[in-house]
PDB file of N, CA and C in Angstrom:
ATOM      1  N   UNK A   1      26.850  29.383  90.449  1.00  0.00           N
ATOM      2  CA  UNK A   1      26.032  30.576  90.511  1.00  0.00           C
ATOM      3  C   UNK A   1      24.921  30.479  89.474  1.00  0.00           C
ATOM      4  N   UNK A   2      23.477  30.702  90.049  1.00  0.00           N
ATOM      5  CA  UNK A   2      22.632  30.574  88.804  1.00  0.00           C
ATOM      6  C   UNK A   2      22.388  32.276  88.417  1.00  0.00           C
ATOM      7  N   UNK A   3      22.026  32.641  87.519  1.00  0.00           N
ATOM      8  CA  UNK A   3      21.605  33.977  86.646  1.00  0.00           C
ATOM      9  C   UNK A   3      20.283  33.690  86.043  1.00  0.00           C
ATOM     10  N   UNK A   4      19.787  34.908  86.649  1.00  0.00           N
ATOM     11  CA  UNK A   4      18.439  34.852  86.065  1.00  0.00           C
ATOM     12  C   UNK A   4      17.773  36.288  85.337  1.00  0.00           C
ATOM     13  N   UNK A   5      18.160  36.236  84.087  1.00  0.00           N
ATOM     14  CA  UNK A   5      17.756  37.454  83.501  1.00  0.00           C
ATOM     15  C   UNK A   5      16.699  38.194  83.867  1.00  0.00           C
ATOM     16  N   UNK A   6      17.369  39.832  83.472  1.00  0.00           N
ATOM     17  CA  UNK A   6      15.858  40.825  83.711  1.00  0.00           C
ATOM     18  C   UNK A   6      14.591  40.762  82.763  1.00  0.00           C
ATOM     19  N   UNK A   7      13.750  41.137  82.842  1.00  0.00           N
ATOM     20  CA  UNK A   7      12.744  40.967  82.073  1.00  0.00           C
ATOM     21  C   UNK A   7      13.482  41.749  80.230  1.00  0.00           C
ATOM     22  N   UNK A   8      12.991  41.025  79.240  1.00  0.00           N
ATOM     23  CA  UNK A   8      13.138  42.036  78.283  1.00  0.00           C
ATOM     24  C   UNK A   8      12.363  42.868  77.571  1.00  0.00           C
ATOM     25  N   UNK A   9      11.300  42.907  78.655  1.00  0.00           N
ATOM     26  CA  UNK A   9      10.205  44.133  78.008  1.00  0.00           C
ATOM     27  C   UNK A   9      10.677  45.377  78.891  1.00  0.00           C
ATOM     28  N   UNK A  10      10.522  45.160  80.268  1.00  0.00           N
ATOM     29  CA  UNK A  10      10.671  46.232  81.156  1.00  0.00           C
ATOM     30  C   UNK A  10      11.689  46.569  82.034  1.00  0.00           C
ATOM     31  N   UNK A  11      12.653  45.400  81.100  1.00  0.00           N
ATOM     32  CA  UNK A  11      14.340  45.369  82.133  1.00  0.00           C
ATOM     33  C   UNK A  11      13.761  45.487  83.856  1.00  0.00           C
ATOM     34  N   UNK A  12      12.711  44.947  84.200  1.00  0.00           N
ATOM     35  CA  UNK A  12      12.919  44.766  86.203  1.00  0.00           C
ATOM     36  C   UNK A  12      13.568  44.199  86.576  1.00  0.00           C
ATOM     37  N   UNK A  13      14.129  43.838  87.546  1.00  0.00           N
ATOM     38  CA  UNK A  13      15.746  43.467  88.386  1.00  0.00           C
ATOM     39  C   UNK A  13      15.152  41.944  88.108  1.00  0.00           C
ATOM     40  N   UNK A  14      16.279  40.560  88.150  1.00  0.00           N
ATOM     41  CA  UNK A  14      16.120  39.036  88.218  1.00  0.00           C
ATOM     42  C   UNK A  14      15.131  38.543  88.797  1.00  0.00           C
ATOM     43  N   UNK A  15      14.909  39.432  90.050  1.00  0.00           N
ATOM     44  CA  UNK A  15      14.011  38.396  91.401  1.00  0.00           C
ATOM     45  C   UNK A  15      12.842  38.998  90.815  1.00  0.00           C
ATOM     46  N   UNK A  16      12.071  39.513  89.432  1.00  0.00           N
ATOM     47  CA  UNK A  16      10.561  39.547  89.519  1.00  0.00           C
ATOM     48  C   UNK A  16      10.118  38.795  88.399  1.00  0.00           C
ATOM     49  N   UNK A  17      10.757  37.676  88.136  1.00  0.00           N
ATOM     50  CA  UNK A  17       9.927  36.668  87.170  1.00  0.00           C
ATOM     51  C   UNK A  17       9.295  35.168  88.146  1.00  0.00           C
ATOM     52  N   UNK A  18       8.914  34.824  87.127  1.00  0.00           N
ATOM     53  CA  UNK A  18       7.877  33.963  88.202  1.00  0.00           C
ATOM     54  C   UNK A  18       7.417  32.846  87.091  1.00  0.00           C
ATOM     55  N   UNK A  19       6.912  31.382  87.092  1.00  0.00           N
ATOM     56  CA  UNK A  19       6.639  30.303  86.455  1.00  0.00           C
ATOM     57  C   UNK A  19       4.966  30.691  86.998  1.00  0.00           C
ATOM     58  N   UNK A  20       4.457  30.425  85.650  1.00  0.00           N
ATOM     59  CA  UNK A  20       2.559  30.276  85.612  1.00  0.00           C
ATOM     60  C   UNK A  20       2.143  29.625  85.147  1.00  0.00           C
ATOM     61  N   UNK A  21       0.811  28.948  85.271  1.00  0.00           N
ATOM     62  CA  UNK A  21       0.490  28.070  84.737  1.00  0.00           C
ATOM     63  C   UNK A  21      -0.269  28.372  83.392  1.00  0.00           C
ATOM     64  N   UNK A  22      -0.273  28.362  82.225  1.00  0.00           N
ATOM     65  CA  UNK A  22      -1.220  28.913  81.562  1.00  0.00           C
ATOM     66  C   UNK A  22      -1.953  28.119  79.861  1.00  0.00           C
ATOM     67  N   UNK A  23      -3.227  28.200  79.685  1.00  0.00           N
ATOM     68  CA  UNK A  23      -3.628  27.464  79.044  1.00  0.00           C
ATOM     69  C   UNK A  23      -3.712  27.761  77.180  1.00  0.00           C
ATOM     70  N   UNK A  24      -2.924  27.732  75.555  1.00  0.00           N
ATOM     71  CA  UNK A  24      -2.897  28.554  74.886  1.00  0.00           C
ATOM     72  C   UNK A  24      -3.519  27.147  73.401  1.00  0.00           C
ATOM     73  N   UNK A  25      -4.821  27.622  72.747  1.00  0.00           N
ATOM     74  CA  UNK A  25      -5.716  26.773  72.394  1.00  0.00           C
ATOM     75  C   UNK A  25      -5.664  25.409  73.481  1.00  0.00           C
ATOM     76  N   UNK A  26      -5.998  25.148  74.111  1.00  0.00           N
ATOM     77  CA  UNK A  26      -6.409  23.970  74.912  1.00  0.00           C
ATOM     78  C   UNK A  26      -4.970  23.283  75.269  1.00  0.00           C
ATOM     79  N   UNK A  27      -4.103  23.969  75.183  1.00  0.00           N
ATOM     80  CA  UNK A  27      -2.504  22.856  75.387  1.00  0.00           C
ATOM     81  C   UNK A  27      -2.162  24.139  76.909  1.00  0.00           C
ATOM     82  N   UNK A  28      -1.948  22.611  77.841  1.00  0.00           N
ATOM     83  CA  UNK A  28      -1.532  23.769  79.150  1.00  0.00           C
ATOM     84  C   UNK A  28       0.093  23.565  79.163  1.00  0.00           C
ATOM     85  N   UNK A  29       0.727  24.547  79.348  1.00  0.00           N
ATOM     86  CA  UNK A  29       1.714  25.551  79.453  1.00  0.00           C
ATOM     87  C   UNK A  29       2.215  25.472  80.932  1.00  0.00           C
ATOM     88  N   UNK A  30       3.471  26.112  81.140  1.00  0.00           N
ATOM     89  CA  UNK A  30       4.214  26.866  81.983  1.00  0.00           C
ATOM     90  C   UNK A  30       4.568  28.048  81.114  1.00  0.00           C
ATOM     91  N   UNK A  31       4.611  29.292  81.930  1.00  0.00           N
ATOM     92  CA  UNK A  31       4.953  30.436  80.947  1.00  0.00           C
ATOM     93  C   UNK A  31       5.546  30.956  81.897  1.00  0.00           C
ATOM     94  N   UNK A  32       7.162  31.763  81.668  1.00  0.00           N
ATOM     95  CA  UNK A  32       7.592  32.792  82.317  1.00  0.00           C
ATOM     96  C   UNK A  32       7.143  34.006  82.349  1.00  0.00           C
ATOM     97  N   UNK A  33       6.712  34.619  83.646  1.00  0.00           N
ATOM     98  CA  UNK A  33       6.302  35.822  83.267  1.00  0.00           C
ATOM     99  C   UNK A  33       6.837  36.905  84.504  1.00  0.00           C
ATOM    100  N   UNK A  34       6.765  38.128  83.939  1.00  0.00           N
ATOM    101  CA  UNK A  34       7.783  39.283  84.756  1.00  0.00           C
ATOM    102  C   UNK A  34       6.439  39.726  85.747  1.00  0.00           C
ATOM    103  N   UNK A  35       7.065  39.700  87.250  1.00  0.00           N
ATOM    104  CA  UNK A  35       5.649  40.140  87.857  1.00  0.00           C
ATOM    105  C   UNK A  35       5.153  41.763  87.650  1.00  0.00           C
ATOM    106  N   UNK A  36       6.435  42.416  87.189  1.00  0.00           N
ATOM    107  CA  UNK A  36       5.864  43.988  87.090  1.00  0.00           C
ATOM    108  C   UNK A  36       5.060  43.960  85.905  1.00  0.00           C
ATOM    109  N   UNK A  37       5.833  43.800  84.871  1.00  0.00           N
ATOM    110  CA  UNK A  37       4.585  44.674  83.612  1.00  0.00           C
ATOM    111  C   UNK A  37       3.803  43.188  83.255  1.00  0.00           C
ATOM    112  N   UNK A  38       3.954  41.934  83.986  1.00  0.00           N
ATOM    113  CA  UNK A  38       2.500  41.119  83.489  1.00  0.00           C
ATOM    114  C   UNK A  38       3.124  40.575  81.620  1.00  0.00           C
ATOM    115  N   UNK A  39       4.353  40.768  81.181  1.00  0.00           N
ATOM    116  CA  UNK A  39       4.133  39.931  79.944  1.00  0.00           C
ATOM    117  C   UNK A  39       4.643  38.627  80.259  1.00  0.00           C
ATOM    118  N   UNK A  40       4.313  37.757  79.139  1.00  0.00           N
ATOM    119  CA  UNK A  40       4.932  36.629  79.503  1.00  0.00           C
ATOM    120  C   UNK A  40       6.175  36.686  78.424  1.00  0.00           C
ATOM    121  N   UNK A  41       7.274  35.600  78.408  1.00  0.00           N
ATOM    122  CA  UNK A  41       8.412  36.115  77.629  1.00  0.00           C
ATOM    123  C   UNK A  41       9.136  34.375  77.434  1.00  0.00           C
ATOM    124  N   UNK A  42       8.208  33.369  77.794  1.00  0.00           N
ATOM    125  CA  UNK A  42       8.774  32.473  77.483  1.00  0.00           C
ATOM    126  C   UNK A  42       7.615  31.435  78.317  1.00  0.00           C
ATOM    127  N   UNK A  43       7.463  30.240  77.175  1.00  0.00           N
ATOM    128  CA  UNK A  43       6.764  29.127  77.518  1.00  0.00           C
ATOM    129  C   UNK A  43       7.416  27.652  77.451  1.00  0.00           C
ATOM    130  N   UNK A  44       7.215  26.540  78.187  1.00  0.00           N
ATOM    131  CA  UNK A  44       7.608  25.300  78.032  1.00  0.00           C
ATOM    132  C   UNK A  44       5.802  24.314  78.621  1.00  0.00           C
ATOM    133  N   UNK A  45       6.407  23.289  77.885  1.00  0.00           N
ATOM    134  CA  UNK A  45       5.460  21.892  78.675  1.00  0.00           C
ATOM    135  C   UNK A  45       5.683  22.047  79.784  1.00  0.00           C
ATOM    136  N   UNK A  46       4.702  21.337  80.754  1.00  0.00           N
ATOM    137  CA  UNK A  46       5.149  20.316  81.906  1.00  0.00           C
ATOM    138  C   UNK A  46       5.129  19.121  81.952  1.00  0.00           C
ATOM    139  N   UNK A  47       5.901  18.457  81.023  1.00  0.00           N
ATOM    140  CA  UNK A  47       6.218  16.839  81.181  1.00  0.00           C
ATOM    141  C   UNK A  47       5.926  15.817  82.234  1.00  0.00           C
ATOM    142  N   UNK A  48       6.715  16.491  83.201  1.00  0.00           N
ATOM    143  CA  UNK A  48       6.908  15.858  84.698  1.00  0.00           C
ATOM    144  C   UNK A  48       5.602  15.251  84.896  1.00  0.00           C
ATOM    145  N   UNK A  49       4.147  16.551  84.855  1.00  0.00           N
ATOM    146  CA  UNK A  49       2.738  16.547  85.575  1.00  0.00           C
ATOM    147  C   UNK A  49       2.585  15.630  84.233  1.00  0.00           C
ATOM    148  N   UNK A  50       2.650  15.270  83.084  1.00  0.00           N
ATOM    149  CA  UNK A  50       1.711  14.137  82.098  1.00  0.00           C
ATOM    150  C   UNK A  50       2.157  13.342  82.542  1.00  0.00           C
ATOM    151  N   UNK A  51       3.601  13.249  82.681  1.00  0.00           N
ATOM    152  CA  UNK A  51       3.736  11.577  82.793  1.00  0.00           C
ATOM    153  C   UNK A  51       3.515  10.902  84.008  1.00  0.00           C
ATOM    154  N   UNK A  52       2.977  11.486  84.857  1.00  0.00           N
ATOM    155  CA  UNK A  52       2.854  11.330  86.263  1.00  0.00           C
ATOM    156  C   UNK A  52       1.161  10.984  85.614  1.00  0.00           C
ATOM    157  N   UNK A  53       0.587  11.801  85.362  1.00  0.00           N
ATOM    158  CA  UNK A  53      -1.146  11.419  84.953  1.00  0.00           C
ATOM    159  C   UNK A  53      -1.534  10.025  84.220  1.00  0.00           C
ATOM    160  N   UNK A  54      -0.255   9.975  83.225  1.00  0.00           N
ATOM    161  CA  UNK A  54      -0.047   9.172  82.270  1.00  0.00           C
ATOM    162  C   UNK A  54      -0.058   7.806  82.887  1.00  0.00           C
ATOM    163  N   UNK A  55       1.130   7.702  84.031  1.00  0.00           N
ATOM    164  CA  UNK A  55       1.566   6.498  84.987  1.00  0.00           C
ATOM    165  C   UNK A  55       0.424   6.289  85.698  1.00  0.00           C
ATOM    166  N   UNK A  56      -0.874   7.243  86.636  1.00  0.00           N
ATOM    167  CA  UNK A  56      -1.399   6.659  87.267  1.00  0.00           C
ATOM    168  C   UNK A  56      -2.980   6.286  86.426  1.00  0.00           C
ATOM    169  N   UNK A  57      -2.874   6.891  85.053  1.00  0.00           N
ATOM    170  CA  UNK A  57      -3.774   5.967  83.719  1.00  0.00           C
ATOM    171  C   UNK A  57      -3.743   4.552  83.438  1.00  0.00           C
ATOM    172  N   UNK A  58      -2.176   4.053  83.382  1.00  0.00           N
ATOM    173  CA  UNK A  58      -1.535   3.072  83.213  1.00  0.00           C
ATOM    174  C   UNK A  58      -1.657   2.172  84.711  1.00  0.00           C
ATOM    175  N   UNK A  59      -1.943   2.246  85.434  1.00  0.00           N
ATOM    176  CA  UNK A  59      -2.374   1.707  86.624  1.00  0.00           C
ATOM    177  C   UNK A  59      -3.214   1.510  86.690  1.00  0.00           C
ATOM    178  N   UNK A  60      -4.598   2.225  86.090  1.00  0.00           N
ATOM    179  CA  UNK A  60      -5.808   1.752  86.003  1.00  0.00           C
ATOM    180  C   UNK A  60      -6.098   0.926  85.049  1.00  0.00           C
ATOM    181  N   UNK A  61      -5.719   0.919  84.261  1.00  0.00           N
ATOM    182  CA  UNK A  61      -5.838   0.226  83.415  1.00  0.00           C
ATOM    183  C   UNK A  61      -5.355  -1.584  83.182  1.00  0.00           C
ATOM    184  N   UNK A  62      -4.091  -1.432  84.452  1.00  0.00           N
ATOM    185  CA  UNK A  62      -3.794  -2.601  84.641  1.00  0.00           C
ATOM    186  C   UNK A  62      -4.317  -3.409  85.795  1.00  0.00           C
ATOM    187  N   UNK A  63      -5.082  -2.743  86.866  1.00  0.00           N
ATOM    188  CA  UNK A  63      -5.900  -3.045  87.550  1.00  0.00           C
ATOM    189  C   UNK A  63      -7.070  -3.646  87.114  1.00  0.00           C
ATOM    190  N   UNK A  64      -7.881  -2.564  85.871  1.00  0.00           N
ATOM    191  CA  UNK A  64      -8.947  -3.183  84.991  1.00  0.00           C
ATOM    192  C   UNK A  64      -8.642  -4.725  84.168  1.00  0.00           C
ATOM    193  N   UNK A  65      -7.585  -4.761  83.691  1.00  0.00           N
ATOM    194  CA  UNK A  65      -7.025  -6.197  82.840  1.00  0.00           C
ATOM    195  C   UNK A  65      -6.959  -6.929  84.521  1.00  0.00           C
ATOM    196  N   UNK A  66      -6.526  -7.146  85.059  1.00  0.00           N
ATOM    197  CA  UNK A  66      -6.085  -8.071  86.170  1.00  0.00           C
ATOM    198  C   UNK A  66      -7.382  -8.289  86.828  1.00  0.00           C
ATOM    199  N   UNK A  67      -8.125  -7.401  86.378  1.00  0.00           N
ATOM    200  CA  UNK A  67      -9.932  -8.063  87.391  1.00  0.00           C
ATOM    201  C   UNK A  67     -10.416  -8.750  86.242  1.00  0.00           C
ATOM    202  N   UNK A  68     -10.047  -8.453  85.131  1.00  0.00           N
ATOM    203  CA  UNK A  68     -10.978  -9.193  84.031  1.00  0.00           C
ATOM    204  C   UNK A  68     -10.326 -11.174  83.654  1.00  0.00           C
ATOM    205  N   UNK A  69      -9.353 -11.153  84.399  1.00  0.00           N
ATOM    206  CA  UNK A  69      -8.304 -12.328  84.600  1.00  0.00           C
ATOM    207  C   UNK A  69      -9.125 -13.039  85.537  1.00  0.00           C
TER     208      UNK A  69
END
């Protein structure tokens, strides 16, 4: 069973939070946020999306060395 807490600003029922994307000094974010009252109440990275950017950097780059061969 998963549980998904109510908001703790406006206690709204589980099903009104929601993942956003959001940007805080130039570092982009995921932020939980409650869809009724609009706060947010919790942030993380998205890892997954760098290292995915990261991997297809690293591809160019080895493409660039292998033409210069």
């Amino acid at each position: 069973m998963i549980y998904y807490p109510d908001c703790p600003f406006c206690e709204n029922s589980n099903s009104a939070l929601s993942i956003v994307d959001v940007e805080i000094n130039g570092i982009s974010l995921k932020a939980i946020c409650c869809n009724n009252c609009k706060k947010y109440f919790g942030f993380f990275q998205d890892v997954k999306t760098q290292i995915e950017e990261l991997k297809e950097e690293i591809k160019s780059l080895e493409s660039e060395v292998s033409d210069l061969t």
